[in-house]
PDB file of N, CA and C in Angstrom:
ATOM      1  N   UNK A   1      60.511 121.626 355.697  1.00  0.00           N
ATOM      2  CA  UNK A   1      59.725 122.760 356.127  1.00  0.00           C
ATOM      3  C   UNK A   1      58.463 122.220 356.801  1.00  0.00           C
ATOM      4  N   UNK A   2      58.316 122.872 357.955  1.00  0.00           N
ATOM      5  CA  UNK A   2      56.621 121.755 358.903  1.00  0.00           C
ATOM      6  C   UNK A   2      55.750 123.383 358.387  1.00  0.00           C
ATOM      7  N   UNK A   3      54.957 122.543 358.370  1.00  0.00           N
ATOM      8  CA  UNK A   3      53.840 123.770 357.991  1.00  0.00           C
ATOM      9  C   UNK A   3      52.848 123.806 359.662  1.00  0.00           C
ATOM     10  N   UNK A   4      52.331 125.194 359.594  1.00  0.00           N
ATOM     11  CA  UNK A   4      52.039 125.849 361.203  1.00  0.00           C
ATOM     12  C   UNK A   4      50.076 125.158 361.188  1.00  0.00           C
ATOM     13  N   UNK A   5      49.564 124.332 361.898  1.00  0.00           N
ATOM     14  CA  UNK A   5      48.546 123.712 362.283  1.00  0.00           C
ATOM     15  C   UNK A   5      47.635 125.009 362.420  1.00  0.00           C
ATOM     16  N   UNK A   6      48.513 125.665 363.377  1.00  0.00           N
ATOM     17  CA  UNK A   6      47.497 126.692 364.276  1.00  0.00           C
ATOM     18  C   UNK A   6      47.316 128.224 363.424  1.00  0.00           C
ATOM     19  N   UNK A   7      45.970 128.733 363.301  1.00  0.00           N
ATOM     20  CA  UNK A   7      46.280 130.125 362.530  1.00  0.00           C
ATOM     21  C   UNK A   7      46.842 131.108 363.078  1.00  0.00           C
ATOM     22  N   UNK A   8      47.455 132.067 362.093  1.00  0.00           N
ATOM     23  CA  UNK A   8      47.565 133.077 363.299  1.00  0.00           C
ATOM     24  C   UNK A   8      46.566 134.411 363.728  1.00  0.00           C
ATOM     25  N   UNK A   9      46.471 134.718 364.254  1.00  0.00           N
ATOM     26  CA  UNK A   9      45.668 135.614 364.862  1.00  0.00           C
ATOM     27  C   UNK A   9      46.138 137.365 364.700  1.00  0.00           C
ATOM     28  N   UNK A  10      45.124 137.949 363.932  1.00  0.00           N
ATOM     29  CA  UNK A  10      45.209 139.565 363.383  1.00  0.00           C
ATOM     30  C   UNK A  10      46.428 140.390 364.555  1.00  0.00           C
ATOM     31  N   UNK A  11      46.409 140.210 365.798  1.00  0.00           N
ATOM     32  CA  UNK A  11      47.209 140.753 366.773  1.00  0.00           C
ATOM     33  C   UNK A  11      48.312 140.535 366.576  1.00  0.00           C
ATOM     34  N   UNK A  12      48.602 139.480 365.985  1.00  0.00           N
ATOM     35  CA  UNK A  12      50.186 138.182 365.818  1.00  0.00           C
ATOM     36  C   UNK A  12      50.757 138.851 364.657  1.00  0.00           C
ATOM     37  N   UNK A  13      49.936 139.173 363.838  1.00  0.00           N
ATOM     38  CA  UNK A  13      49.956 139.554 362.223  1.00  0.00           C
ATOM     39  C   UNK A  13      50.686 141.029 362.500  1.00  0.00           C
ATOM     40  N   UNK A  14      49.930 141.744 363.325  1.00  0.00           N
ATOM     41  CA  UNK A  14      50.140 143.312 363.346  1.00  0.00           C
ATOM     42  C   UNK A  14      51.252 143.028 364.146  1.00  0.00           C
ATOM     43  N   UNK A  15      51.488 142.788 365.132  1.00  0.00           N
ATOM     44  CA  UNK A  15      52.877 142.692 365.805  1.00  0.00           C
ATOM     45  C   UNK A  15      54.141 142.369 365.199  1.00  0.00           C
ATOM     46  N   UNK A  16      54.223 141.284 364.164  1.00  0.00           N
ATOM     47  CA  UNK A  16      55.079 140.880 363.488  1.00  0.00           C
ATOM     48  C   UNK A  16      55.338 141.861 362.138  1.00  0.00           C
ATOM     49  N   UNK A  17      54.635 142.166 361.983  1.00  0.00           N
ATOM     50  CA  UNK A  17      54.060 143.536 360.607  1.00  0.00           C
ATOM     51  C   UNK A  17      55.199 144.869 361.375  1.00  0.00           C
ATOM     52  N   UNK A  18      54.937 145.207 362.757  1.00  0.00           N
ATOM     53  CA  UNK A  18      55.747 146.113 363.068  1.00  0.00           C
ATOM     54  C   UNK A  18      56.880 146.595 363.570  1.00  0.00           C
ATOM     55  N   UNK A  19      57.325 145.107 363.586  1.00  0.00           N
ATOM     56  CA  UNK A  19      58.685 144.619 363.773  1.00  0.00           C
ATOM     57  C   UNK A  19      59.571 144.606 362.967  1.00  0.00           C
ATOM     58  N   UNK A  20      59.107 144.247 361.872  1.00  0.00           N
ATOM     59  CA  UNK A  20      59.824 144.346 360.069  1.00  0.00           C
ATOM     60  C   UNK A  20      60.043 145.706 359.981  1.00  0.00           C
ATOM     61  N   UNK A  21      61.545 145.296 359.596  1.00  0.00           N
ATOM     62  CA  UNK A  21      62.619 146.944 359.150  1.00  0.00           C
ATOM     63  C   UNK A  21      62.359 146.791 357.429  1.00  0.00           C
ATOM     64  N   UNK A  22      61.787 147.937 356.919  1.00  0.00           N
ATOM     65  CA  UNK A  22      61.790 147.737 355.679  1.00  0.00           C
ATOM     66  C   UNK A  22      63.001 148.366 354.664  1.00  0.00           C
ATOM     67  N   UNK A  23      63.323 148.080 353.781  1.00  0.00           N
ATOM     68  CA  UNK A  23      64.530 148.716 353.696  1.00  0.00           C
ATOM     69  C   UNK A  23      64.145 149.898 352.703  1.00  0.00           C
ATOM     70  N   UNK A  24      65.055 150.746 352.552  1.00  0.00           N
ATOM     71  CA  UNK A  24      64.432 152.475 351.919  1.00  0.00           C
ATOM     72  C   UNK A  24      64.577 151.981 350.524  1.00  0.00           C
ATOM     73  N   UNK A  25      63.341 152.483 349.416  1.00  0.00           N
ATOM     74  CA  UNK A  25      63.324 152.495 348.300  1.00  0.00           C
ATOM     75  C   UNK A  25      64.079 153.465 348.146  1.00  0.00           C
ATOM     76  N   UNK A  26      65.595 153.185 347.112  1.00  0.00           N
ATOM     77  CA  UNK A  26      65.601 154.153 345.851  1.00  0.00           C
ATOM     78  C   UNK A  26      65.165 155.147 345.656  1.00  0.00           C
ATOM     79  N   UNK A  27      65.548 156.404 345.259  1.00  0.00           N
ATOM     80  CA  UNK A  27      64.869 157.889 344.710  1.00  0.00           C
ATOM     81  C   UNK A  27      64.877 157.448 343.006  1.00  0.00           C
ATOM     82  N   UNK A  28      63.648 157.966 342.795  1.00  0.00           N
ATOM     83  CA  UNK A  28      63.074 157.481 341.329  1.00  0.00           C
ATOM     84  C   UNK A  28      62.915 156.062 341.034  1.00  0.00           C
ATOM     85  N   UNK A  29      62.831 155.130 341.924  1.00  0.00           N
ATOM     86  CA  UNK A  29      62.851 153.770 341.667  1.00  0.00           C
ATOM     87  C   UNK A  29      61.519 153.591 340.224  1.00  0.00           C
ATOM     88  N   UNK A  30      60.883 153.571 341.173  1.00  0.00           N
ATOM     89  CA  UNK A  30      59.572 153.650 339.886  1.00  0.00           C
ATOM     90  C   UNK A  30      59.906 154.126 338.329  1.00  0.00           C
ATOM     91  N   UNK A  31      60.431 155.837 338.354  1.00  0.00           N
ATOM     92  CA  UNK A  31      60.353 156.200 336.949  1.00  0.00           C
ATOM     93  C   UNK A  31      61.617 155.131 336.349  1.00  0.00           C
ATOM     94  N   UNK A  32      62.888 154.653 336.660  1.00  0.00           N
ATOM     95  CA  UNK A  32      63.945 153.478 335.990  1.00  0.00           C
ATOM     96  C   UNK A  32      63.114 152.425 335.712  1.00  0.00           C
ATOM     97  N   UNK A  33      62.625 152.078 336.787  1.00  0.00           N
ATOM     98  CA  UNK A  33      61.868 150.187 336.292  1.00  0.00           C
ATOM     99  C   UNK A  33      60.758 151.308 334.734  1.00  0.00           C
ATOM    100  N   UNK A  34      60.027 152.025 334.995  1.00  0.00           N
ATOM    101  CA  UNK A  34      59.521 152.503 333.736  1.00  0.00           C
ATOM    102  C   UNK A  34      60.381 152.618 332.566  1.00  0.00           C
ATOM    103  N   UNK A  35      61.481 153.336 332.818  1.00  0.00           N
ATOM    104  CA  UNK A  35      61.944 153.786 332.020  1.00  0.00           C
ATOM    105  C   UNK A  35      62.899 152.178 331.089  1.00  0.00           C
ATOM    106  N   UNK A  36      62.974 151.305 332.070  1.00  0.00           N
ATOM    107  CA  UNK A  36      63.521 150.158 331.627  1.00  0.00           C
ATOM    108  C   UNK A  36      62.773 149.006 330.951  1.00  0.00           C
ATOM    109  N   UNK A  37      61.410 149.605 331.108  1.00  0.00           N
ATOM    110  CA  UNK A  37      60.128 148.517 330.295  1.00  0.00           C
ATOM    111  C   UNK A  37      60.307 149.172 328.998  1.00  0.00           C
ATOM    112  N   UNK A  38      60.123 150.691 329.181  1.00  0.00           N
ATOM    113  CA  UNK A  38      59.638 151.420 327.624  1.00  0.00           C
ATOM    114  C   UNK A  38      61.164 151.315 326.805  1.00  0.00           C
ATOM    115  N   UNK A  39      62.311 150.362 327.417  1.00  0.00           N
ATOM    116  CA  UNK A  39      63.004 150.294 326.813  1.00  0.00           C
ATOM    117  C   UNK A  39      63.383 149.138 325.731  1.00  0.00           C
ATOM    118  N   UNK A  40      62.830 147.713 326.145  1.00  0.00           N
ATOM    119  CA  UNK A  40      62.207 146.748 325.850  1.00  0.00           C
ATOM    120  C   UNK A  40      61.992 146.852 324.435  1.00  0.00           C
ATOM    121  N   UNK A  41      62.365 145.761 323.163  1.00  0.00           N
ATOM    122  CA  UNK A  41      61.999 146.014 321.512  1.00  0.00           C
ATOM    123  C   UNK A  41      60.213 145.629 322.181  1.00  0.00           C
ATOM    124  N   UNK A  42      59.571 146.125 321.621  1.00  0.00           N
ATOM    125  CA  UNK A  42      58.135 145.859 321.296  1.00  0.00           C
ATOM    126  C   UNK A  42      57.772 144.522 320.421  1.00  0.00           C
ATOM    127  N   UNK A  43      56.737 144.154 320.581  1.00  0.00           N
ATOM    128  CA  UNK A  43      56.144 142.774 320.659  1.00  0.00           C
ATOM    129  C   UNK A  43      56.377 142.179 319.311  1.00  0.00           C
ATOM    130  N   UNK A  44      55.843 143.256 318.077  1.00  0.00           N
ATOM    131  CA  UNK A  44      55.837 143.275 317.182  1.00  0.00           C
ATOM    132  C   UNK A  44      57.510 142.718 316.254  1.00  0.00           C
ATOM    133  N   UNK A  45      58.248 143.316 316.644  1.00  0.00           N
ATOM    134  CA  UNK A  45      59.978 142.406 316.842  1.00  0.00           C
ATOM    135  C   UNK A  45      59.813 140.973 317.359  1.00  0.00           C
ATOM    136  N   UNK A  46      59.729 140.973 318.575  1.00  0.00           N
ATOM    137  CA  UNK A  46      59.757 139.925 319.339  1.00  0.00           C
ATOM    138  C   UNK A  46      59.147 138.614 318.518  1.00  0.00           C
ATOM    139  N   UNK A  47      57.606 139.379 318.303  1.00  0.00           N
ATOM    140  CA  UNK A  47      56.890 137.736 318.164  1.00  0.00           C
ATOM    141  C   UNK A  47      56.381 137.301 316.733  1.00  0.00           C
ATOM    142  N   UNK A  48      57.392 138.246 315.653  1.00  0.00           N
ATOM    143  CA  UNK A  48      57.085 137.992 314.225  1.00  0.00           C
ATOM    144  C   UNK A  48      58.053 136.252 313.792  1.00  0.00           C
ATOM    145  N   UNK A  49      57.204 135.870 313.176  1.00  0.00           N
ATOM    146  CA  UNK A  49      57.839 134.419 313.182  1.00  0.00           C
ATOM    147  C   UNK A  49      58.611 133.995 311.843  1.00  0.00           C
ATOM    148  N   UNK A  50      59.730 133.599 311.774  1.00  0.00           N
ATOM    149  CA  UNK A  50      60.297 133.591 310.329  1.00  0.00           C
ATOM    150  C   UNK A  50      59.972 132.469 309.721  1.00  0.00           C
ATOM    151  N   UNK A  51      60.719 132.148 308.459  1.00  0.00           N
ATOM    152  CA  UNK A  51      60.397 131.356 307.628  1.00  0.00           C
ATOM    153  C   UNK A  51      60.749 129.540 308.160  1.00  0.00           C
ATOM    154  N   UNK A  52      61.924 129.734 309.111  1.00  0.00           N
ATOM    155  CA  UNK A  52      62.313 128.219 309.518  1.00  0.00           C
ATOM    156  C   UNK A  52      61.393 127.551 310.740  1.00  0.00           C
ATOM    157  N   UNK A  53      61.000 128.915 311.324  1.00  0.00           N
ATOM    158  CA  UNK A  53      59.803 128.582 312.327  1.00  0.00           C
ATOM    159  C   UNK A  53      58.852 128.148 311.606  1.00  0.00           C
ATOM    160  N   UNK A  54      58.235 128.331 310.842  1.00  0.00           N
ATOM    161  CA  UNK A  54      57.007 127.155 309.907  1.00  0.00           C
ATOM    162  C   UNK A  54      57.456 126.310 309.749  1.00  0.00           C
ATOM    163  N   UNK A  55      58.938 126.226 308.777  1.00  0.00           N
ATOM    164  CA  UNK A  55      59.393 125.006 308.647  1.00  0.00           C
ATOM    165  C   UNK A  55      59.229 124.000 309.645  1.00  0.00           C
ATOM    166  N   UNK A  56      59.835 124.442 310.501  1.00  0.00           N
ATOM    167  CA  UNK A  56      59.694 123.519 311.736  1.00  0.00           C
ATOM    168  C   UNK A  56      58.315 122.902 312.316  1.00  0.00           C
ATOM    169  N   UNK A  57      57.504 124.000 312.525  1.00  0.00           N
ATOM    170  CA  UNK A  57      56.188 123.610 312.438  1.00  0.00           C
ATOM    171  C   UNK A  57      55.613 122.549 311.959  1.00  0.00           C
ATOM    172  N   UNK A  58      55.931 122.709 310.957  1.00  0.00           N
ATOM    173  CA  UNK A  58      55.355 122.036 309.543  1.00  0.00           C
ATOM    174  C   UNK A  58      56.162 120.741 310.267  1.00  0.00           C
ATOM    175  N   UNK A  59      57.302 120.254 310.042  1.00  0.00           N
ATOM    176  CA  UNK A  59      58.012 119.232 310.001  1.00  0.00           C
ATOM    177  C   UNK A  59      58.100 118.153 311.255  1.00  0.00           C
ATOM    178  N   UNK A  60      57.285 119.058 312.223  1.00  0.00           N
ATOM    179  CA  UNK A  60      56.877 118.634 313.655  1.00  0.00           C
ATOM    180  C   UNK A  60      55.709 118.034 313.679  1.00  0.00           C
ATOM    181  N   UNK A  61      54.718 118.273 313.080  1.00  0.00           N
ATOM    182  CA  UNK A  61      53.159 118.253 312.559  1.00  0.00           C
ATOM    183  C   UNK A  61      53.247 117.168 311.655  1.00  0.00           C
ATOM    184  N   UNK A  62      53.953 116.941 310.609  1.00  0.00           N
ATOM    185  CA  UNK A  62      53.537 116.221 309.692  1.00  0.00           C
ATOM    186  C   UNK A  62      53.615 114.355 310.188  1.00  0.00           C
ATOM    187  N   UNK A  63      54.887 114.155 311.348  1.00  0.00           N
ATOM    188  CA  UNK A  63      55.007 112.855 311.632  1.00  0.00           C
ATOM    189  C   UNK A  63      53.993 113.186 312.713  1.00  0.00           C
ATOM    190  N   UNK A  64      53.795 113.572 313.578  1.00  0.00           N
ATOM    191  CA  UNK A  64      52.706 113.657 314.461  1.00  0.00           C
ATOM    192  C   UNK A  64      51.243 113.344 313.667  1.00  0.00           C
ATOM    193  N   UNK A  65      51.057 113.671 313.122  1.00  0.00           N
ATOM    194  CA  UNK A  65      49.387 113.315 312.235  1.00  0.00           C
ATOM    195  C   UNK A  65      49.682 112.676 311.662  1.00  0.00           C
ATOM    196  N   UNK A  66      51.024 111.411 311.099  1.00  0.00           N
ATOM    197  CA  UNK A  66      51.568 110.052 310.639  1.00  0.00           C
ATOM    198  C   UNK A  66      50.610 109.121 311.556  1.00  0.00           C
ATOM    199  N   UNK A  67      51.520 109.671 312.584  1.00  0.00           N
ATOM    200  CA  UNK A  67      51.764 108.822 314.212  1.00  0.00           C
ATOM    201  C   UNK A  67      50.183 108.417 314.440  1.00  0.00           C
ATOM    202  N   UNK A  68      49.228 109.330 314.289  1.00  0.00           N
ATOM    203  CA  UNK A  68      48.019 109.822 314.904  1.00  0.00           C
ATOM    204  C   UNK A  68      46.797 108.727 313.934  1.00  0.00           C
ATOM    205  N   UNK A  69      47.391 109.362 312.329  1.00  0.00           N
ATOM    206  CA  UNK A  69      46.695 108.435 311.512  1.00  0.00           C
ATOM    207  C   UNK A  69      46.715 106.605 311.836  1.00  0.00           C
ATOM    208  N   UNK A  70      48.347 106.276 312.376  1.00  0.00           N
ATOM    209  CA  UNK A  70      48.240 105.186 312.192  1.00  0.00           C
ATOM    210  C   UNK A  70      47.580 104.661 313.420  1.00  0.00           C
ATOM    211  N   UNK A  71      47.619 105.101 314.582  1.00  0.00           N
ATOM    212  CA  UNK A  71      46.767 104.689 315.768  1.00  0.00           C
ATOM    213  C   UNK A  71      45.319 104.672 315.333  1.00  0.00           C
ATOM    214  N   UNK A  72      44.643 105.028 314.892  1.00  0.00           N
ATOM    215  CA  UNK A  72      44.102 105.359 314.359  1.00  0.00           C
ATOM    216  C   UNK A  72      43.475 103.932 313.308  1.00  0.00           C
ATOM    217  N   UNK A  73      44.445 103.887 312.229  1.00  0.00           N
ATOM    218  CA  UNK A  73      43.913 102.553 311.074  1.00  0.00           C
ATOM    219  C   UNK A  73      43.895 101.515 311.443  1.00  0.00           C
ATOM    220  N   UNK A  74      45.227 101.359 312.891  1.00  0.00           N
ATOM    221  CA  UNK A  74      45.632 100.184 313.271  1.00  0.00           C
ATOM    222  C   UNK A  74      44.574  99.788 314.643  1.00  0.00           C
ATOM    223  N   UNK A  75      43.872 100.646 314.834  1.00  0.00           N
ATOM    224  CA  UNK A  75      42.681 100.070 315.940  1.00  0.00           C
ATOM    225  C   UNK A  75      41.229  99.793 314.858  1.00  0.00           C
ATOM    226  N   UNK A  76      41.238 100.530 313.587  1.00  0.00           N
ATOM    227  CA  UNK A  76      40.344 100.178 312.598  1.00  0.00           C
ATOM    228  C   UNK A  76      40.534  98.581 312.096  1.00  0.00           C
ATOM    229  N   UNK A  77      41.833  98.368 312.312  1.00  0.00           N
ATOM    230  CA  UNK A  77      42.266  97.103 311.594  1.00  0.00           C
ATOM    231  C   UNK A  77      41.610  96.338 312.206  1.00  0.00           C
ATOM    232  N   UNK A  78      42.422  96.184 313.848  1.00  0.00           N
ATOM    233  CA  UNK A  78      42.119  95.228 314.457  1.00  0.00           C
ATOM    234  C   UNK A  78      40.655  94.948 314.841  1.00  0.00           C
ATOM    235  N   UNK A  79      39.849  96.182 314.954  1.00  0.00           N
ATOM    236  CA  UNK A  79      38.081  95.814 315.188  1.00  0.00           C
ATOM    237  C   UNK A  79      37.870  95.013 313.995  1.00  0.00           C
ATOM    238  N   UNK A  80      38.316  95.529 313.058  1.00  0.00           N
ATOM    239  CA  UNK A  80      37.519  95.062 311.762  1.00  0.00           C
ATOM    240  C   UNK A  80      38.330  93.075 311.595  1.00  0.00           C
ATOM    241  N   UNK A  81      38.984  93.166 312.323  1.00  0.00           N
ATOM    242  CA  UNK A  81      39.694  91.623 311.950  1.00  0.00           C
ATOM    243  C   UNK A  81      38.683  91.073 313.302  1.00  0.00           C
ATOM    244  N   UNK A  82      38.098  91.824 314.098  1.00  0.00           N
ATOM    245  CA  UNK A  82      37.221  90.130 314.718  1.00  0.00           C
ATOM    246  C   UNK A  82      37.669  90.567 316.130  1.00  0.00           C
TER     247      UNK A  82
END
């Protein structure tokens, strides 16, 4: 894809603007896409977290702050050795 150097110019814009066939919205388009959000489970479903999701949490976390501690002792070590 070359990208265009030159800008284009408001005249260029409107000309090309009135050239474009747009195609006909749908009758009721709007109230379906509505009617297809308010159909959607609510958040409260969605983003309640169960018991294996901590687990996991938890079990993800615990070698990570291993990992973390030992970077950690093992740069304590080595200052402290000289």
């Amino acid at each position: 894809m070359t990208k265009h150097t030159k800008p284009i110019t408001d005249d260029a814009l409107n000309e090309l603007l009135t050239n474009i066939e747009t195609p006909p919205v749908p009758e009721y388009f709007s109230h379906n896409v509505m009617q297809a959000i308010e159909a959607l489970p609510s958040e409260d479903i969605v983003t309640k977290p169960s018991w294996w999701q901590w687990l996991a949490l938890i079990g993800g976390g615990v070698p990570a702050i291993m990992q973390l501690a030992t970077f950690v002792f093992s740069a304590w070590h080595i200052a402290s050795v000289g």
